[in-house]
Each structure stands twice: as C-alpha cells, then as structure tokens.
Protein backbone atom coordinates (compact mmCIF):
# COMPACT_ATOMS: atom_id res chain seq x y z
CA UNK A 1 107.80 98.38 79.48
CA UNK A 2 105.64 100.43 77.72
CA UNK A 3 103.37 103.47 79.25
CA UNK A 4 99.51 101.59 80.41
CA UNK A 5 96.96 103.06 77.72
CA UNK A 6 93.52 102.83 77.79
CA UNK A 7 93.37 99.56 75.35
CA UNK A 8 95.04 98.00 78.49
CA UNK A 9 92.49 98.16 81.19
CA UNK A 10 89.66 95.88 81.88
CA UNK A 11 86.61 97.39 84.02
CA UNK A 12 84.41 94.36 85.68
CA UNK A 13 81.08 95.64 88.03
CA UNK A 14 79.79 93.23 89.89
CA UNK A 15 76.04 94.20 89.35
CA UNK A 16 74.92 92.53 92.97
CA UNK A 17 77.86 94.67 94.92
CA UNK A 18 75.89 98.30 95.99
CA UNK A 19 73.08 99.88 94.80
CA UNK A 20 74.47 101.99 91.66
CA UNK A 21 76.05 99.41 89.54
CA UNK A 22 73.88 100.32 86.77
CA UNK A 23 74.42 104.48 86.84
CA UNK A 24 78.32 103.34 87.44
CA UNK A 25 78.70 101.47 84.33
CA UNK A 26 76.66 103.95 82.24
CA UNK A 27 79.02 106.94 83.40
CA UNK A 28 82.14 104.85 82.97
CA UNK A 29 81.13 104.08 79.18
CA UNK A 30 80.22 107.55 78.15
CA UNK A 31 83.82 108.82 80.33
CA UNK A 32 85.73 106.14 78.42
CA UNK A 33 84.28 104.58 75.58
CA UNK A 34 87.59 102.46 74.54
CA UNK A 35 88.15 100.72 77.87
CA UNK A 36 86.96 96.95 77.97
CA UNK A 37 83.97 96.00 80.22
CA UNK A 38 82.62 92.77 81.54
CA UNK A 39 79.30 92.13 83.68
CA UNK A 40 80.20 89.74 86.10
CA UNK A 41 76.91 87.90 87.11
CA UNK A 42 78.54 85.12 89.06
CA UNK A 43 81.65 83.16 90.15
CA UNK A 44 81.77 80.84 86.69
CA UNK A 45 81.24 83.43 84.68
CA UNK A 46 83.78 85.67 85.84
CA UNK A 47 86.10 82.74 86.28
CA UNK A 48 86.04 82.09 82.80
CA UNK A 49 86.21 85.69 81.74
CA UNK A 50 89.49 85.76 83.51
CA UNK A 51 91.51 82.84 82.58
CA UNK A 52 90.44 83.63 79.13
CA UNK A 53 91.45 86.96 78.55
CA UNK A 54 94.01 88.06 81.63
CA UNK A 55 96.88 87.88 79.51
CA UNK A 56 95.39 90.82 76.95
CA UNK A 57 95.68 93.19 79.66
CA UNK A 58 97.75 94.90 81.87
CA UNK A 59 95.05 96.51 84.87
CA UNK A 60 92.09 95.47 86.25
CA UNK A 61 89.22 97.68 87.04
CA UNK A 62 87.43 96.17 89.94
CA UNK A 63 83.86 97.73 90.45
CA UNK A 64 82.52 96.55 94.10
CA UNK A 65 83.13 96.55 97.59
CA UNK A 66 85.19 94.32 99.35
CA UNK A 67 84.03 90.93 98.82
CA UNK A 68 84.14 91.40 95.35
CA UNK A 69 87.88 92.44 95.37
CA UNK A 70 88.41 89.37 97.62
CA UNK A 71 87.32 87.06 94.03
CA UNK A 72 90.21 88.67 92.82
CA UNK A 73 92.67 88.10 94.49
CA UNK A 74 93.75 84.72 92.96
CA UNK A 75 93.74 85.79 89.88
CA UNK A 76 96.08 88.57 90.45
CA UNK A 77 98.47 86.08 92.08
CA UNK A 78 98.24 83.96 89.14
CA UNK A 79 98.86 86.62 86.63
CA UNK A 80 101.29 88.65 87.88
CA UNK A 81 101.23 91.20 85.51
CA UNK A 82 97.78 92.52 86.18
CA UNK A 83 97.54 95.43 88.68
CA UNK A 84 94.43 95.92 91.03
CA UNK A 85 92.16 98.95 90.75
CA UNK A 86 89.08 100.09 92.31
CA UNK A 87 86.21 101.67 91.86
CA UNK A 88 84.25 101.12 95.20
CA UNK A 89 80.60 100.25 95.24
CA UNK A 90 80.53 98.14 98.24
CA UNK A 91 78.84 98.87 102.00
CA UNK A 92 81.91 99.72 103.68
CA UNK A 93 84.66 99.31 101.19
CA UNK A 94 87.51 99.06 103.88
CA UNK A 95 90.26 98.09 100.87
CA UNK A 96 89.38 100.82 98.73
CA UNK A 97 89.49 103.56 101.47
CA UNK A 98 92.75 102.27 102.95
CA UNK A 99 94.38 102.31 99.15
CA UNK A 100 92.81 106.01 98.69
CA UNK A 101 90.17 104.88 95.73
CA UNK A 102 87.14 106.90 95.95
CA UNK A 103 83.88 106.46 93.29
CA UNK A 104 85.59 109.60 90.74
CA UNK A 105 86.32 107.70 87.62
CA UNK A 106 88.74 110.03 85.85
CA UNK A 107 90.28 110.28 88.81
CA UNK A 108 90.52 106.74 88.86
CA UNK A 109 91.91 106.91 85.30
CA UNK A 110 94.18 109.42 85.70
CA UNK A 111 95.96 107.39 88.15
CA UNK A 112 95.77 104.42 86.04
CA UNK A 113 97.99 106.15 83.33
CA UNK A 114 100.05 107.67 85.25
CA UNK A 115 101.80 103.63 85.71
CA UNK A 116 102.11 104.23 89.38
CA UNK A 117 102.19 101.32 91.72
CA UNK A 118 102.19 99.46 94.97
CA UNK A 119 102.69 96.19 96.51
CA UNK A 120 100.23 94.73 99.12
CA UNK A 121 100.26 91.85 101.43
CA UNK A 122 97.42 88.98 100.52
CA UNK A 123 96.57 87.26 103.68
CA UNK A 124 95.92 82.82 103.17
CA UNK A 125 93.34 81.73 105.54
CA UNK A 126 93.57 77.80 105.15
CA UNK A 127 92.16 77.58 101.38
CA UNK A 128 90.75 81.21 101.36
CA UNK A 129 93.27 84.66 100.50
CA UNK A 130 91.99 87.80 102.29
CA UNK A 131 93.65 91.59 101.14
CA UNK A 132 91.67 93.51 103.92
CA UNK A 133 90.23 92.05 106.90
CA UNK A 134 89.29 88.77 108.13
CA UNK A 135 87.24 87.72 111.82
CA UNK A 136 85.32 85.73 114.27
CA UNK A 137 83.08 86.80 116.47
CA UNK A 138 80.67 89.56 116.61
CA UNK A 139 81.60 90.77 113.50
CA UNK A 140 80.92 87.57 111.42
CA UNK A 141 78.05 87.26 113.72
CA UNK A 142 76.71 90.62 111.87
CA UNK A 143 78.27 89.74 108.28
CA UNK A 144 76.17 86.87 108.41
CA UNK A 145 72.79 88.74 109.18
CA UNK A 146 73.56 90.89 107.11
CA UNK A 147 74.15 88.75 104.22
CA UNK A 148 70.31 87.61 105.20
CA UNK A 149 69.01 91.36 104.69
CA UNK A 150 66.86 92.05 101.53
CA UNK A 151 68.76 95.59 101.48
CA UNK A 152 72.14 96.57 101.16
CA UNK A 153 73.98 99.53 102.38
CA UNK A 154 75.44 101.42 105.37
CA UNK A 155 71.52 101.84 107.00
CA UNK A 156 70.88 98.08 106.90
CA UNK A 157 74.71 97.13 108.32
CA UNK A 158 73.83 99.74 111.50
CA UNK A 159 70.74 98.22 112.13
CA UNK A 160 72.47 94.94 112.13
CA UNK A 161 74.93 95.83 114.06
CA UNK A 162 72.68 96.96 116.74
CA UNK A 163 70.82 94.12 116.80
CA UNK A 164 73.68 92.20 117.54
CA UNK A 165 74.78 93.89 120.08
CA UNK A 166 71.65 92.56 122.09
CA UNK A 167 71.53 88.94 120.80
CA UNK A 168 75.32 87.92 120.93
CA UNK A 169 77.11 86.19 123.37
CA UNK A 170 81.39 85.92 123.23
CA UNK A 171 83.13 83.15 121.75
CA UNK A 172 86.02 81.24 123.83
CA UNK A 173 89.18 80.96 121.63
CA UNK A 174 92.86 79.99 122.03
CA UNK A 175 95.13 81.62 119.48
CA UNK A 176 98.84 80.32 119.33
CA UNK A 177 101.08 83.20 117.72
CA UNK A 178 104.67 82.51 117.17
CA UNK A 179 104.76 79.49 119.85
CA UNK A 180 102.58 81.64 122.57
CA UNK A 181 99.19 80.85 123.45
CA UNK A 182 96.67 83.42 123.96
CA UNK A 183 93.42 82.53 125.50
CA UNK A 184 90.09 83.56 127.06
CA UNK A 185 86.70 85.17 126.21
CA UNK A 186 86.46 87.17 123.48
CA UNK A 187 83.68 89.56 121.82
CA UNK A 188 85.35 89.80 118.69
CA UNK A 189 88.78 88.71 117.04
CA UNK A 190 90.24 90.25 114.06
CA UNK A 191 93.05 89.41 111.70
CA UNK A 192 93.81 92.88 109.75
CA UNK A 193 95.49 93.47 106.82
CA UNK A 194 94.57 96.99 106.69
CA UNK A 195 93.24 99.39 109.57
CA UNK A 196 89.68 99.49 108.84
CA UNK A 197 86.71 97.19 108.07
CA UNK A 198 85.38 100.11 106.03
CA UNK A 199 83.46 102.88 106.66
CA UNK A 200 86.40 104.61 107.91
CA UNK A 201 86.03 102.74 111.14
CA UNK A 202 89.64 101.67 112.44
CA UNK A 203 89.48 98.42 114.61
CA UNK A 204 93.38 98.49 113.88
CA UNK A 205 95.27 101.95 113.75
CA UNK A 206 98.55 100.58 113.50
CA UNK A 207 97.93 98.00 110.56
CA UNK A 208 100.28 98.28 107.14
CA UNK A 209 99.61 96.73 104.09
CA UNK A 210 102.58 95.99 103.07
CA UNK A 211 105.12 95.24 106.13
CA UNK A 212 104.85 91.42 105.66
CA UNK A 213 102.16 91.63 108.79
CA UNK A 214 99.43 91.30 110.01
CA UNK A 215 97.26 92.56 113.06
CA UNK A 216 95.55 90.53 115.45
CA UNK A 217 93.07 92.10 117.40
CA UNK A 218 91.94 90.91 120.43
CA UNK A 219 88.48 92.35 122.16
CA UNK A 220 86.88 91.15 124.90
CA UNK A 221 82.98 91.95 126.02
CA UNK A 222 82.61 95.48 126.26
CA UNK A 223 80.03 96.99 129.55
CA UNK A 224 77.29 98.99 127.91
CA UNK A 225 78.82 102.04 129.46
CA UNK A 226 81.92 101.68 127.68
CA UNK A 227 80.80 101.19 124.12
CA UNK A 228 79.93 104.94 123.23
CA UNK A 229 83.50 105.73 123.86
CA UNK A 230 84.85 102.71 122.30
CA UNK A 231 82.83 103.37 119.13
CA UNK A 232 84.58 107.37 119.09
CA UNK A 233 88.11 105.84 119.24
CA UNK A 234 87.50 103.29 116.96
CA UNK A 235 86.44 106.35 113.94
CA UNK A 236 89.12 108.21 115.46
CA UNK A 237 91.73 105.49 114.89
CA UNK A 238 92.59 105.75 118.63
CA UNK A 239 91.92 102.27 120.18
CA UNK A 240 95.39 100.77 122.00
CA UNK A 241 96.15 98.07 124.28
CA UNK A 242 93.61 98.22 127.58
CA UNK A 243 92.15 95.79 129.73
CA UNK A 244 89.45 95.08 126.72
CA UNK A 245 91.59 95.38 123.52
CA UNK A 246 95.07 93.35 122.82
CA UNK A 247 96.77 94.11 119.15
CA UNK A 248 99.81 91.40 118.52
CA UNK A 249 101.29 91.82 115.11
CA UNK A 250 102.67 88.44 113.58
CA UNK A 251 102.93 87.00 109.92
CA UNK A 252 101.04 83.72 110.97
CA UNK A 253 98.86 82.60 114.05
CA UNK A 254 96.17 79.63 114.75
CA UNK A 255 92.92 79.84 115.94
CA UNK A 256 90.83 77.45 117.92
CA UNK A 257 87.43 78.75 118.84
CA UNK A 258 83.86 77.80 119.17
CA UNK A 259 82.76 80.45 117.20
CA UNK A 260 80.51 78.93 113.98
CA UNK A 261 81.20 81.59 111.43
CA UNK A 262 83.96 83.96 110.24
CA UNK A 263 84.24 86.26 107.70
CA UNK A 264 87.33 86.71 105.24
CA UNK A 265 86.59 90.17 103.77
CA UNK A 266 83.06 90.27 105.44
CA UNK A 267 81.54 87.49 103.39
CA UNK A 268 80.15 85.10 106.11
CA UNK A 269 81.46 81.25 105.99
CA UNK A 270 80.87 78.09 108.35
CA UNK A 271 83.49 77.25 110.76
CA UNK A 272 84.17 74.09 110.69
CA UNK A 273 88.23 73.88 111.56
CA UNK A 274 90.97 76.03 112.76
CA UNK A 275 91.96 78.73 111.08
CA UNK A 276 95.50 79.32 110.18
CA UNK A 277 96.64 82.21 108.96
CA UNK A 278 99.26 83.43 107.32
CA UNK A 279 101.01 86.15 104.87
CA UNK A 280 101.10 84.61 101.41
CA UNK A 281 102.48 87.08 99.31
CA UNK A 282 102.01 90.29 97.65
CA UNK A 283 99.75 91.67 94.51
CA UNK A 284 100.22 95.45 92.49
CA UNK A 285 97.93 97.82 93.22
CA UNK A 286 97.56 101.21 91.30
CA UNK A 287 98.58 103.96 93.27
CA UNK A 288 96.05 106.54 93.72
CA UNK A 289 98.40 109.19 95.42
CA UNK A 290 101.12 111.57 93.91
C-alpha cells in the first residue's frame, strides 16, 4: 500500500468539545493548508459526512476529548481502512493520553506520515461501543452534573467532583464475571479499557488496550480519612487490591445494579437494564511513539 500523504487525512473538530476549538482549527489550516476539514455541529451531520466520504480517505483526524472519539468508533469498525487520530480538546482526554496524543499538530502529523500503527480493543456495552472507560456509580453520578454545568473544563469537573463527594450515596450491584458472582456495596464501578479516565488519573494501573481485556474495578465507600491517600495513588498509578478496591480482568461481565446512570466514555446515560459488556473487536490507531 502506498505511503499516507497529506491528501489522505480528514481533520473533524467538534466545535462544542473544549474551549479552543476555534484557535485549533485556525492553527491547523495555516500548519496544513491541503488536509481536509469538516465542522461537525451534531450527530446527523457528522453521520452523513462520514458515510459519504470515508472511503476517500485513509486517517481520521479526531479533534475532541473523549466523548467525541466515542462517535467514532462505529465508523472505524465499519470502514476498516480508516485509522484513528487525535488531537485532544476534551476535559480529561483519558484516550488520547493513554495513546500518547498531545495538542502539537505537526507532531501529530509527523506521526501520521510516518504510516505507523496500532490495534486497540473497542469495548460493546449492550448497543453502545466504548474505546476508554465506561462506569456506574460516583463517577456517572459526576458525568452527569457535569454535563448540567454551563462551563467546561478541568475547574468545573473538580468542583463537581467535590460536590459529589458530599451528596452521593453507594449503589448495590451484583456483577457475574465468567460464571462468578460478585456482590455488595459499591462507591463506584468501572469497566476500563485503558488505565485512566483522563487527567492522568489511573483508577486502573494494570489496564492494556489491546490484550483482548478489560478491567473491572471494584470500589467500595471510602472513610473521609482515607480519600487524600487514595486520591495520591490513584495519580500515581499505585491503587491494588485492598479491603476498598477489587480489579478482576475478564473479556465480558454483567451488571445488575440500582444505580440510574452510567457513563460510556463519560457521557452520562439512563439506566434502564443490565449492562453487559463485552470486547467487540479492535480499530487502528496511529502510533504516536518511535
């Protein structure tokens, strides 16, 4: 096949992901004036974009955080011979961090053309896919306020975040992995694809994109005293196994719970069922590192 060119790259922001789509898209047409671009202003649009012109190229540029590389994703399952890339813009960009994509467009570029690539694991979540992370609990309890905030950001998720931490109360779940039930009281449970929600915070150290599975996280309430030192190993990447945190990897697991949201890539949706999960299969992703 031949070397990627320029001519064969398509770069779609997502103008309501972050606060600097507009200064992104400027910079990326004055650094490369023959690439493509499309303004995605919603779902429809894009949708049609996509069907209509996937076949013309061989990458796409996605320009967003992670819920807007989660729109993605089945596209790049249906045509298999567009690869993923990123140029993050999101509030914590988990997928982007975990991949190595920072905001440096020729950097970005440079790894484009240099045809590099790697496969990683989509996660299906009864009709939704997921590439990154996917939960119940506290943390779709603060993906959903936070989807209610005027502001976006890193500022407006902390302030979420500690607002939750005084207003939510644990969810009761059973999770059957493999044939084994797992049940109880739980703070927060996580299905990871990667380590991180984003923001460099690791809720699962051990996670790989690619191994064919997943990480379920298991966290039970936390005393007030414990927290501060919870919150240092999680940015460390140093939580394990204790009498508050369980990690079972699998490649598929259901969830019963009374929780009434979940996220799948921290975009908030109404629980209504139980979730089963499970590893679909795999998309190309540029490769960002020598």
């Amino acid at each position: 096949m031949e070397k990627i060119s320029l001519q064969d790259i398509i770069f779609v922001i997502n103008p309501h992901s972050g606060t600097k789509s507009g200064k992104i898209l400027e910079q990326f047409k004055e650094l490369a004036p023959e690439i493509d671009y499309f303004i995605s202003n919603t779902l429809k649009e894009f949708d049609a974009f996509v069907n209509t012109n996937a076949e013309k190229y061989r990458v796409l540029i996605i320009c967003g955080g992670d819920g807007t590389i989660n729109t993605t994703l089945k596209y790049l399952i249906k045509y298999p011979k567009l690869k993923l890339a990123v140029l993050p813009n999101g509030s914590g960009n988990g997928f982007a961090r975990e991949l190595g994509f920072n905001g440096n467009i020729q950097e970005l570029l440079d790894s484009i053309l240099r045809d590099g690539t790697e496969m990683v694991d989509v996660l299906k979540v009864n009709d939704e896919l997921s590439c990154n992370m996917l939960g119940l609990g506290f943390d779709s309890y603060v993906a959903n306020e936070f989807d209610k905030m005027p502001a976006r950001g890193l500022k407006t998720y902390v302030v979420c975040t500690i607002q939750a931490l005084f207003k939510y109360k644990p969810i009761q779940a059973k999770v059957t992995v493999d044939g084994s039930v797992i049940e109880g009281k739980y703070h927060m449970i996580n299905i990871a694809n990667t380590r991180q929600f984003g923001n460099n915070a690791l809720i699962a150290p051990q996670a790989i994109y690619n191994d064919g599975l997943f990480d379920l996280v298991l966290i039970k309430k936390i005393p007030f005293y414990v927290v501060p030192s919870f919150v240092v190993r999680l940015f460390l990447g140093k939580l394990k196994n204790s009498k508050y945190v369980q990690f079972v990897k699998a490649n598929s697991l259901v969830i019963d719970s009374n929780s009434e949201t979940y996220h799948v890539d921290g975009e908030p949706k109404a629980l209504t069922e139980t979730l089963n999960v499970e590893i679909l299969k795999q998309i190309e992703v540029v490769k960002t590192k020598l």
